[in-house]
C-alpha atoms as a PDB file:
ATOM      1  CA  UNK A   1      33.004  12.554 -19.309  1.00  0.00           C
ATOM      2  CA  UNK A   2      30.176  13.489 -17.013  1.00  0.00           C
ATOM      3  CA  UNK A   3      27.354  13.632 -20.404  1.00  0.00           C
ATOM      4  CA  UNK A   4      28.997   9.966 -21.211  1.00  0.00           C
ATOM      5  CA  UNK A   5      28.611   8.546 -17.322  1.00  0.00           C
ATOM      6  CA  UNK A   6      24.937   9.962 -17.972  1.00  0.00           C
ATOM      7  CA  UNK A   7      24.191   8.524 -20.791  1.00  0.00           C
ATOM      8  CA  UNK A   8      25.701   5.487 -19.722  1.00  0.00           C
ATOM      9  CA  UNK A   9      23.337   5.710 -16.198  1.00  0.00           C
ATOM     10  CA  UNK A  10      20.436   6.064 -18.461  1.00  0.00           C
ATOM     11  CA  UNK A  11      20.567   3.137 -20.659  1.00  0.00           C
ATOM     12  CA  UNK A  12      21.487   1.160 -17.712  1.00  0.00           C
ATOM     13  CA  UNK A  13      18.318   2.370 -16.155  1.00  0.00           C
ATOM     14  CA  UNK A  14      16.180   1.240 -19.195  1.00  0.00           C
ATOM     15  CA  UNK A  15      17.430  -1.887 -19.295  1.00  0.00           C
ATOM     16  CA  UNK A  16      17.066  -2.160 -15.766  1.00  0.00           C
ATOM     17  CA  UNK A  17      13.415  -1.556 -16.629  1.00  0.00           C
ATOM     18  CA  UNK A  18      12.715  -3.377 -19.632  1.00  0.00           C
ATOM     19  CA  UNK A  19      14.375  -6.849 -17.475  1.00  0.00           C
ATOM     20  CA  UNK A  20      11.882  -6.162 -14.899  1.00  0.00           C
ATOM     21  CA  UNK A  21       8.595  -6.109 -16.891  1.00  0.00           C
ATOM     22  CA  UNK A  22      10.247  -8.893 -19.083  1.00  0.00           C
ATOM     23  CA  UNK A  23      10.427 -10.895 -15.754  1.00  0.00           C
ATOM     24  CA  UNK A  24       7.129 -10.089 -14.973  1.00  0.00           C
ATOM     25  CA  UNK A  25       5.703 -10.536 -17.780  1.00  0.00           C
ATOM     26  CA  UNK A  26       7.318 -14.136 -17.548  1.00  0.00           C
ATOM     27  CA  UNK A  27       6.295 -15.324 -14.050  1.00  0.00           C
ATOM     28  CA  UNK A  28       2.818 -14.375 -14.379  1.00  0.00           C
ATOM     29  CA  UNK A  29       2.492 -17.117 -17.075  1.00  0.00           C
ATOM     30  CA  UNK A  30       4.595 -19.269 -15.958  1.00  0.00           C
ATOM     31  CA  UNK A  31       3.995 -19.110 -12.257  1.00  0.00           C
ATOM     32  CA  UNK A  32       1.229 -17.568 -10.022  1.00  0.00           C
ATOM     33  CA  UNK A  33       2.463 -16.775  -7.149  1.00  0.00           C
ATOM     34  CA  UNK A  34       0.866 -17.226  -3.640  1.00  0.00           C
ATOM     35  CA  UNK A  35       0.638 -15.989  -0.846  1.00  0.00           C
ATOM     36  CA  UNK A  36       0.992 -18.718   1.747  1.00  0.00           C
ATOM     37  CA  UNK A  37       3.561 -20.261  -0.130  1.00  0.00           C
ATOM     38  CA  UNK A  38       5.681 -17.460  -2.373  1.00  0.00           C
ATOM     39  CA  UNK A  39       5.359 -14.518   0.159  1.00  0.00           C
ATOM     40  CA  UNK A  40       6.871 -14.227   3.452  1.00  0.00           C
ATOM     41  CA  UNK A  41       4.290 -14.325   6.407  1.00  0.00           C
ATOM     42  CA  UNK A  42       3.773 -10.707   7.766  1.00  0.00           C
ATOM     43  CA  UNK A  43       0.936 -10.534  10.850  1.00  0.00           C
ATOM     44  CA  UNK A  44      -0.056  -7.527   9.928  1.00  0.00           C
ATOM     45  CA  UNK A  45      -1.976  -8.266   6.717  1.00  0.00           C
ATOM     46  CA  UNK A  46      -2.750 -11.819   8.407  1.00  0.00           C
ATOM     47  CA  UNK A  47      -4.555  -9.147  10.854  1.00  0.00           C
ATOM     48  CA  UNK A  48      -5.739  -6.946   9.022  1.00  0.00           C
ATOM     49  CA  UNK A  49      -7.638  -9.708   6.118  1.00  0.00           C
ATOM     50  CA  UNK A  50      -8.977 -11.427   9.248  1.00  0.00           C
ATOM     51  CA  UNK A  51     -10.741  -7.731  10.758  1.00  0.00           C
ATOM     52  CA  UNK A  52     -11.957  -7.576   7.109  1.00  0.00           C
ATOM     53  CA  UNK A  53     -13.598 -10.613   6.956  1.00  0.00           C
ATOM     54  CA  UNK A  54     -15.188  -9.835  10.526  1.00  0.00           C
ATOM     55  CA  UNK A  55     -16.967  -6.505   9.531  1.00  0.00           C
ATOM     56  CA  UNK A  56     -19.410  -8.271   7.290  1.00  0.00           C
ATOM     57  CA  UNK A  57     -20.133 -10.432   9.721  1.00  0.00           C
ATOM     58  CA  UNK A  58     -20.397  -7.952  13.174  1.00  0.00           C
ATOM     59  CA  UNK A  59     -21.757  -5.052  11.109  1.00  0.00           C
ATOM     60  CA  UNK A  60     -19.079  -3.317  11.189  1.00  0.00           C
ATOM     61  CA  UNK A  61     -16.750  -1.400   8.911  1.00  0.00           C
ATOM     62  CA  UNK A  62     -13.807  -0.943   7.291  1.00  0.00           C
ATOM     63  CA  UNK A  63     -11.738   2.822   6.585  1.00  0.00           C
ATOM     64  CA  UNK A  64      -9.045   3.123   4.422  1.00  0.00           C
ATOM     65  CA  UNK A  65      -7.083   6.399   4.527  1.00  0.00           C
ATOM     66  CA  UNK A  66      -4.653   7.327   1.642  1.00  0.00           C
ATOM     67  CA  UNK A  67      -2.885  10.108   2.590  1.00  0.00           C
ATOM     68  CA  UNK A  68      -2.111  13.710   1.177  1.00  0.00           C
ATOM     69  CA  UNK A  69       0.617  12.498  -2.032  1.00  0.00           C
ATOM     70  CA  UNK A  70       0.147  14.501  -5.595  1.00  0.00           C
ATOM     71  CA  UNK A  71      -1.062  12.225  -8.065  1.00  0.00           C
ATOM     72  CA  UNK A  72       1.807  13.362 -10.389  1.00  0.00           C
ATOM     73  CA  UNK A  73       4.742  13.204  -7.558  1.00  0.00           C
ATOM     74  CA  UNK A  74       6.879  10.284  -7.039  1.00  0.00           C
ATOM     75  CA  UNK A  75       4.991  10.161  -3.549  1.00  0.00           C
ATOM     76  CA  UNK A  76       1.816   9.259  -5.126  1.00  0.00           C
ATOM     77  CA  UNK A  77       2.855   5.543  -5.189  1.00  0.00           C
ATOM     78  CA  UNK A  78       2.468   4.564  -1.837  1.00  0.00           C
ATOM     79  CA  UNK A  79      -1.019   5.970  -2.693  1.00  0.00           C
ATOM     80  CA  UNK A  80      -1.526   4.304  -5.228  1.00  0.00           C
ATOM     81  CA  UNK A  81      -1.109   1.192  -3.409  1.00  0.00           C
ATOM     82  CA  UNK A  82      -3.647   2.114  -1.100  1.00  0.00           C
ATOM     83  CA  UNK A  83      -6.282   2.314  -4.167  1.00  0.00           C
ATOM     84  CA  UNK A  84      -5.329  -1.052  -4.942  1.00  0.00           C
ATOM     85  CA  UNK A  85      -6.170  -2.766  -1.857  1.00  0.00           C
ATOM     86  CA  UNK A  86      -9.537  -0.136  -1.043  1.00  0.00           C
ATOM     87  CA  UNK A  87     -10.760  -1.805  -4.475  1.00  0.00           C
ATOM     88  CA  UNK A  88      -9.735  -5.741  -3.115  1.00  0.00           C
ATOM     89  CA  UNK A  89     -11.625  -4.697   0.262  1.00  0.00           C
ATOM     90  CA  UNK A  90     -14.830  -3.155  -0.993  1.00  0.00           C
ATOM     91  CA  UNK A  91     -15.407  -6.452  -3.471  1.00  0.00           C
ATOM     92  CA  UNK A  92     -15.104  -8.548   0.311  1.00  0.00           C
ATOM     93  CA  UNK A  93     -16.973  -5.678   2.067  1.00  0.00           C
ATOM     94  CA  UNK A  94     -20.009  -5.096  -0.746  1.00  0.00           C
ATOM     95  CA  UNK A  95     -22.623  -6.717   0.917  1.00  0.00           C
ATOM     96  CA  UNK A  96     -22.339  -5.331   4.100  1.00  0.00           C
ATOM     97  CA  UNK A  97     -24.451  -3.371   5.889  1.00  0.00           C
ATOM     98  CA  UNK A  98     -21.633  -0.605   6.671  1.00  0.00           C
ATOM     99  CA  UNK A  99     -19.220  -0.448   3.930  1.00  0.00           C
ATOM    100  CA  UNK A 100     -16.052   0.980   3.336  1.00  0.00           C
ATOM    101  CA  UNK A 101     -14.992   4.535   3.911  1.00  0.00           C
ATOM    102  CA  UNK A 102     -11.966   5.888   2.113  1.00  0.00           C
ATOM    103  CA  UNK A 103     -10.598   9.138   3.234  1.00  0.00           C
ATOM    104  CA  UNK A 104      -7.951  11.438   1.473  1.00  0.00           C
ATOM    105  CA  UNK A 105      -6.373  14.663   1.701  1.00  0.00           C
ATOM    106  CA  UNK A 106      -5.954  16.141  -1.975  1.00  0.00           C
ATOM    107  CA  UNK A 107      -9.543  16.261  -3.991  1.00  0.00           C
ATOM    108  CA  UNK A 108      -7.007  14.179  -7.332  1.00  0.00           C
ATOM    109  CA  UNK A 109      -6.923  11.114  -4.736  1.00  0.00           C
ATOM    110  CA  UNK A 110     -10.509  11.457  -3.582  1.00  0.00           C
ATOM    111  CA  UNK A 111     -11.714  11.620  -7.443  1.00  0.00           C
ATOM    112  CA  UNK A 112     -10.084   8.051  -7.781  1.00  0.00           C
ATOM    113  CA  UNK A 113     -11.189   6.854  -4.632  1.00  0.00           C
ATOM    114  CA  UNK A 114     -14.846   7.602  -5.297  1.00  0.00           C
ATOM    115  CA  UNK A 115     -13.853   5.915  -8.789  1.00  0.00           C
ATOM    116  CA  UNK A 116     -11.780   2.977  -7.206  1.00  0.00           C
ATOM    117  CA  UNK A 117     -15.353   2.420  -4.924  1.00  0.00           C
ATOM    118  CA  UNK A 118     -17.241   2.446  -8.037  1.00  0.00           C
ATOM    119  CA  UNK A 119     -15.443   0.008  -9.960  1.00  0.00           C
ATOM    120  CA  UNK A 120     -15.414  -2.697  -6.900  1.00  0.00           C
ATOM    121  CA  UNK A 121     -18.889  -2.592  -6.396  1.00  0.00           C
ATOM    122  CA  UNK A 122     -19.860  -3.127  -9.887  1.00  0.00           C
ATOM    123  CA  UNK A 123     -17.492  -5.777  -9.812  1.00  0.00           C
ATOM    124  CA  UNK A 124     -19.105  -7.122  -6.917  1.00  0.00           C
ATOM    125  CA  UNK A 125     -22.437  -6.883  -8.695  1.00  0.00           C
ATOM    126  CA  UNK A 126     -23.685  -4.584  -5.890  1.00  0.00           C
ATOM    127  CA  UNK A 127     -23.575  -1.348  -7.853  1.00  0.00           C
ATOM    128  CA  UNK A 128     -26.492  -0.320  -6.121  1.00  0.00           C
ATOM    129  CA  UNK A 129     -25.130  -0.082  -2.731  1.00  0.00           C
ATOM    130  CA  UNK A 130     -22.339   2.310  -3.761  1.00  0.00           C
ATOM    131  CA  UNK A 131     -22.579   5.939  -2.822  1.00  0.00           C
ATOM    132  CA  UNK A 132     -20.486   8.504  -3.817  1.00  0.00           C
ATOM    133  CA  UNK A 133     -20.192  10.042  -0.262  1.00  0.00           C
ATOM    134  CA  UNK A 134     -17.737   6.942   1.224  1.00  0.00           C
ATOM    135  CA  UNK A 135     -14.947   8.676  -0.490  1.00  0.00           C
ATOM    136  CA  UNK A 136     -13.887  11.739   1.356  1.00  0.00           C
ATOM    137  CA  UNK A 137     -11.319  14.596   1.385  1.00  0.00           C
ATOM    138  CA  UNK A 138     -11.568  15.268   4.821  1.00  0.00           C
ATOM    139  CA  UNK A 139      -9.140  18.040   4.411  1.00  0.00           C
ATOM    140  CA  UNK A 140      -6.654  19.575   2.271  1.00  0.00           C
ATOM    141  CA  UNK A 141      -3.913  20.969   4.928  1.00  0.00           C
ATOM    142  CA  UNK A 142      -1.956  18.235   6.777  1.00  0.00           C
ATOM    143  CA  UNK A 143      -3.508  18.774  10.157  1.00  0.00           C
ATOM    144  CA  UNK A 144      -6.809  19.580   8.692  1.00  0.00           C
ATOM    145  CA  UNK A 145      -6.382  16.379   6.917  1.00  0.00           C
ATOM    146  CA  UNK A 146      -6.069  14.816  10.222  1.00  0.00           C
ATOM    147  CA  UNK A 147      -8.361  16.070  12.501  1.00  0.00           C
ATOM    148  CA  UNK A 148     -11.433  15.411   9.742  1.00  0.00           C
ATOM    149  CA  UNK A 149      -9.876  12.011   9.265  1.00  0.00           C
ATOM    150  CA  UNK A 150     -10.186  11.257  13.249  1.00  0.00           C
ATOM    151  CA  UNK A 151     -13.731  11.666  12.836  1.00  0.00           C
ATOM    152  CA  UNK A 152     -13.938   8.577  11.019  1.00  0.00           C
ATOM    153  CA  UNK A 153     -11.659   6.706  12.868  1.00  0.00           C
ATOM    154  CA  UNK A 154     -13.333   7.551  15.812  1.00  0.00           C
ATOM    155  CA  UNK A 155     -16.528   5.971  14.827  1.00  0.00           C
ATOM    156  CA  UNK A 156     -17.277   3.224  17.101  1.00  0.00           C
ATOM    157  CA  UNK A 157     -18.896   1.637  14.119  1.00  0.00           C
ATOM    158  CA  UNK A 158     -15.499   1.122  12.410  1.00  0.00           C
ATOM    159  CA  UNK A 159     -13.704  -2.266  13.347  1.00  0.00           C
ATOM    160  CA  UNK A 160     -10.579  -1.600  11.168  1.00  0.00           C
ATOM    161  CA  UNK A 161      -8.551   1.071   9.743  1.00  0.00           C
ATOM    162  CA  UNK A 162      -5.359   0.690   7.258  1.00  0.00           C
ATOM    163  CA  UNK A 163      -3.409   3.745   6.347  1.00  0.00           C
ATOM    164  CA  UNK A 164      -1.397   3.740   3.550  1.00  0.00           C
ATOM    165  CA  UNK A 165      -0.297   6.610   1.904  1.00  0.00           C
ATOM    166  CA  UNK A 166       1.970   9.524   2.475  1.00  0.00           C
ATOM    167  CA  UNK A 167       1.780  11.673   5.498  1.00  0.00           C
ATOM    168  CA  UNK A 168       3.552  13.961   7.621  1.00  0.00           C
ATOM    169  CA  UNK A 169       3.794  13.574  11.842  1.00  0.00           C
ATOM    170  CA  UNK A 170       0.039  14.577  12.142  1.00  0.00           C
ATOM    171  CA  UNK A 171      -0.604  10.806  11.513  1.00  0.00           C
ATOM    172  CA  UNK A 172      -0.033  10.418  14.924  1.00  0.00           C
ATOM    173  CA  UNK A 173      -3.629  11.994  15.897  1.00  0.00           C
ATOM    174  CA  UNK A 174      -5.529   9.589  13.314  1.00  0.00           C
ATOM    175  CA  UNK A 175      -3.733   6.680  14.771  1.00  0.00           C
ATOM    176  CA  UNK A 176      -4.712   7.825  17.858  1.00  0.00           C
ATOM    177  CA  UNK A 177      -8.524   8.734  17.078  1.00  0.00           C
ATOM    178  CA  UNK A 178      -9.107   4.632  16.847  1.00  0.00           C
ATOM    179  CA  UNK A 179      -7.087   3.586  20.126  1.00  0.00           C
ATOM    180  CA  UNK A 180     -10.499   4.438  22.147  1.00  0.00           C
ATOM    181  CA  UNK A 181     -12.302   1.887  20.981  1.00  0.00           C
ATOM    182  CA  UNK A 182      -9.893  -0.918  19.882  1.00  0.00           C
ATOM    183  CA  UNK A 183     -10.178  -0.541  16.535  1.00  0.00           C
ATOM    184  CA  UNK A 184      -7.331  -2.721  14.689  1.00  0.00           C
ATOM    185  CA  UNK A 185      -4.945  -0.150  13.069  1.00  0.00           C
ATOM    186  CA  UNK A 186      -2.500  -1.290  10.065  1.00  0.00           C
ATOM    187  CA  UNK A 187      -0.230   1.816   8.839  1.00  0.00           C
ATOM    188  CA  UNK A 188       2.257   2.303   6.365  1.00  0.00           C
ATOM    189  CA  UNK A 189       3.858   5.566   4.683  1.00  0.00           C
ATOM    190  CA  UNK A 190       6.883   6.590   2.570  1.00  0.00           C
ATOM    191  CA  UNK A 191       7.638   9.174   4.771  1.00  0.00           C
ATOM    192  CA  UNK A 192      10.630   8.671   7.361  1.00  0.00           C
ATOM    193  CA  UNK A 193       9.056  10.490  10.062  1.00  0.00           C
ATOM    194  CA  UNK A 194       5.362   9.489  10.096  1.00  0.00           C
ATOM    195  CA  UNK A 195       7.027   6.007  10.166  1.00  0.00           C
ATOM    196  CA  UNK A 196       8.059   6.448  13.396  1.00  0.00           C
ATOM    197  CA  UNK A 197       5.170   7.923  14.738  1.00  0.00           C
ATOM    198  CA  UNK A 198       3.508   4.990  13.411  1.00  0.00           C
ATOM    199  CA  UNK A 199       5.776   2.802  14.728  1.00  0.00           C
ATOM    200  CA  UNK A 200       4.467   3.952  18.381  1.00  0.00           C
ATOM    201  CA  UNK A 201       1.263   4.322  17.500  1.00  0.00           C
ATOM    202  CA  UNK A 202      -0.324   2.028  15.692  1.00  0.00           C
ATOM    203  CA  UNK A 203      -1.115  -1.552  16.022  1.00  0.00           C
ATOM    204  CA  UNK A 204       0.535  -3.120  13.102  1.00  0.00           C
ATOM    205  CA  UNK A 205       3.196  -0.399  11.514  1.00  0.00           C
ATOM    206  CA  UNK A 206       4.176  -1.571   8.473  1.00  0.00           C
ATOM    207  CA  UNK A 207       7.897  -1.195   8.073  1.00  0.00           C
ATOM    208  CA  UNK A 208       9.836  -0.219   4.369  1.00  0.00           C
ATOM    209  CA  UNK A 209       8.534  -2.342   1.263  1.00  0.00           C
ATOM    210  CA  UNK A 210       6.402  -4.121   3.002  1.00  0.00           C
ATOM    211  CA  UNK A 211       4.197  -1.108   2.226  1.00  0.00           C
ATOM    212  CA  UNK A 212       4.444  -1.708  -1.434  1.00  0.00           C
ATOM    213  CA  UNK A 213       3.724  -5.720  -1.063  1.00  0.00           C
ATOM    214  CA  UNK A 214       0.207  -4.720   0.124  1.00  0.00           C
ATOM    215  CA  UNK A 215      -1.656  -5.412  -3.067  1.00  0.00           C
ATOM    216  CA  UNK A 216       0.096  -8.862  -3.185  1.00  0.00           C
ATOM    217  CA  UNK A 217      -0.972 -10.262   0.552  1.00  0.00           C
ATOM    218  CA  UNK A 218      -4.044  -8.928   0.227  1.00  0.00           C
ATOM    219  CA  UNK A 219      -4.723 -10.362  -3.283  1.00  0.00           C
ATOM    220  CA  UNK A 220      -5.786  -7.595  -5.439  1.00  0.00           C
ATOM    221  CA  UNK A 221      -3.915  -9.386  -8.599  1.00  0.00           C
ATOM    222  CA  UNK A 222      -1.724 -11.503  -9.846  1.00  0.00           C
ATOM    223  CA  UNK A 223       1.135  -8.952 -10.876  1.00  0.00           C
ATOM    224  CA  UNK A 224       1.076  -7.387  -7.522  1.00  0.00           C
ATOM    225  CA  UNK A 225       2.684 -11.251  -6.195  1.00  0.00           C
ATOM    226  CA  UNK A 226       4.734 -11.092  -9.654  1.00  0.00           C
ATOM    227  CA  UNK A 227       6.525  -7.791  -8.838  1.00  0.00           C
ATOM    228  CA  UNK A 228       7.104  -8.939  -4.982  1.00  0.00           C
ATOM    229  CA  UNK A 229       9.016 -12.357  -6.382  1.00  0.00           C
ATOM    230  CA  UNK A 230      10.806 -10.058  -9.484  1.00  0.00           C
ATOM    231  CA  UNK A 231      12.079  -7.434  -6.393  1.00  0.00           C
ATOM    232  CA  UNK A 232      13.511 -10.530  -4.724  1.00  0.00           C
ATOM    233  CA  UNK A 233      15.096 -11.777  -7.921  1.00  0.00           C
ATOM    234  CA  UNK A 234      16.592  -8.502  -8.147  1.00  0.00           C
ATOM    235  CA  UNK A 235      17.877  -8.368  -4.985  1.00  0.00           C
ATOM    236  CA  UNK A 236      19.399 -11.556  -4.861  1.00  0.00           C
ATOM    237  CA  UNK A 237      21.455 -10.518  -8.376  1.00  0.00           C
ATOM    238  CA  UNK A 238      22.393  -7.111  -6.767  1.00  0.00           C
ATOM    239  CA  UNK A 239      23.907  -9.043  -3.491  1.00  0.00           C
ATOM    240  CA  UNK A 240      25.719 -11.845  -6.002  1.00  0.00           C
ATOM    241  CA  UNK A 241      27.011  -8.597  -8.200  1.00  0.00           C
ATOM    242  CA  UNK A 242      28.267  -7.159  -5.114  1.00  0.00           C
ATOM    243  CA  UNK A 243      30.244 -10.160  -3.560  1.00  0.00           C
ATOM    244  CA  UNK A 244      31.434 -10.848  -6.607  1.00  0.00           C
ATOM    245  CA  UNK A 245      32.906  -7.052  -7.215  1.00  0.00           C
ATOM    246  CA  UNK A 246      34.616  -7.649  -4.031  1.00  0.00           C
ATOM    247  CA  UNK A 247      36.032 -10.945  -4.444  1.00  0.00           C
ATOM    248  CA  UNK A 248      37.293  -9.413  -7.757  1.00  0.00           C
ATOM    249  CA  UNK A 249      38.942  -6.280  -6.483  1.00  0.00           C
ATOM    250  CA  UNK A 250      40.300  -8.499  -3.839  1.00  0.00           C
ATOM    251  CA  UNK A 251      41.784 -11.394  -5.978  1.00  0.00           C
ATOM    252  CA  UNK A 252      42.829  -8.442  -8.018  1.00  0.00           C
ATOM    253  CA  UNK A 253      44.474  -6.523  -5.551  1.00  0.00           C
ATOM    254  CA  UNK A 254      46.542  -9.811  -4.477  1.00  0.00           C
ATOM    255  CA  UNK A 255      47.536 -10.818  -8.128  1.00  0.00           C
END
């Protein structure tokens, strides 16, 4: 009974899958979604595109910090949404005269962001301002991590940071490290209890999967809007499935 209820959860799971990227795959030619029009307003990213935009312009610059997830653990997503909006902010950053600074705190995820930097300033066509040493593992311990991270943060030359990745409580003293100098700080994680420290702390906490609908508000592609309007398909069938179990076990229970 149990191998048949896992079998059963399995193909269920596929399927589950296989909808999903059908769905996608359907939207994005179909429909491009926006976001001023498809995606909720969230004032964070409203924020943290307007600080962006700024940097060029005041000389500033912009550090994205990724966290400490294992590029082959489930918490390596969050990360991984991180990459996706470092690459969207370098192409809008490339001609300025500070750019971007990525931080990270395993040397797998500061391989791909020196590689993520790479790739957005060739596609900017301003391969020649890219240097390797704007993506740094400033430490591979959590509060090691941190502390080499505030000294970044603490720059007075940085106008914005947005941390997205996974951490642990120590992302309380990064946070921290920009509050001197009123630095705009945008902060997301996976992790329960860095949310809450983040929550406190920074400026703009970003709260659940509104971590995960970065790529989309920020615009770093079309599929990132596509999976944000397939999740909310989803949920909307998952709510009717439920109501409807319920009216069904009810009806049922009064026939």
């Amino acid at each position: 009974m149990t191998a048949y209820l896992t079998g059963a959860a399995g193909i269920l799971g596929l399927l589950f899958v296989v909808l999903f990227g059908l769905l996608m795959v359907v939207l994005r030619v179909v429909k491009q979604p926006q976001p001023g029009r498809d995606l909720r307003p969230l004032r964070a990213f409203s924020r943290l595109r307007r600080a962006v935009n700024l940097t060029v312009e005041s000389g500033q610059r912009l550090h994205i910090s990724l966290g400490r997830g294992e590029i082959t653990h489930p918490k390596a997503a969050v990360a991984f949404v991180g990459l996706s909006t470092l690459e969207r902010f370098v192409e809008i950053t490339a001609v300025s005269d500070r750019p971007a600074v990525a931080s990270a705190g395993t040397g797998p995820l500061g391989i791909l962001a020196r590689s993520t930097l790479h790739a957005a300033y060739k596609a900017a066509d301003q391969e020649r301002r890219y240097r390797a040493t704007n993506a740094r593992v400033t430490g591979l311990t959590p509060f090691a991590y941190a502390v080499g991270t505030m000294f970044i943060t603490e720059d007075d030359a940085v106008a914005a940071n947005f941390l997205v990745g996974s951490f642990g409580p120590e992302v309380a003293l990064i946070a921290d490290g920009s509050s001197g100098h009123d630095a705009l700080t945008v902060a997301g994680t996976d992790n329960i209890a860095a949310q809450a420290v983040l929550y406190a702390s920074a400026d703009e906490p970003l709260i659940g999967e509104e971590v995960y609908a970065a790529g989309a508000y920020v615009g770093s592609g079309g599929l990132h809007g596509t999976s944000v309007v397939v999740q909310d398909i989803f949920r909307w069938f998952l709510i009717a499935a439920m109501v409807g179990g319920a009216l069904f076990k009810l009806l049922g229970g009064a026939l």
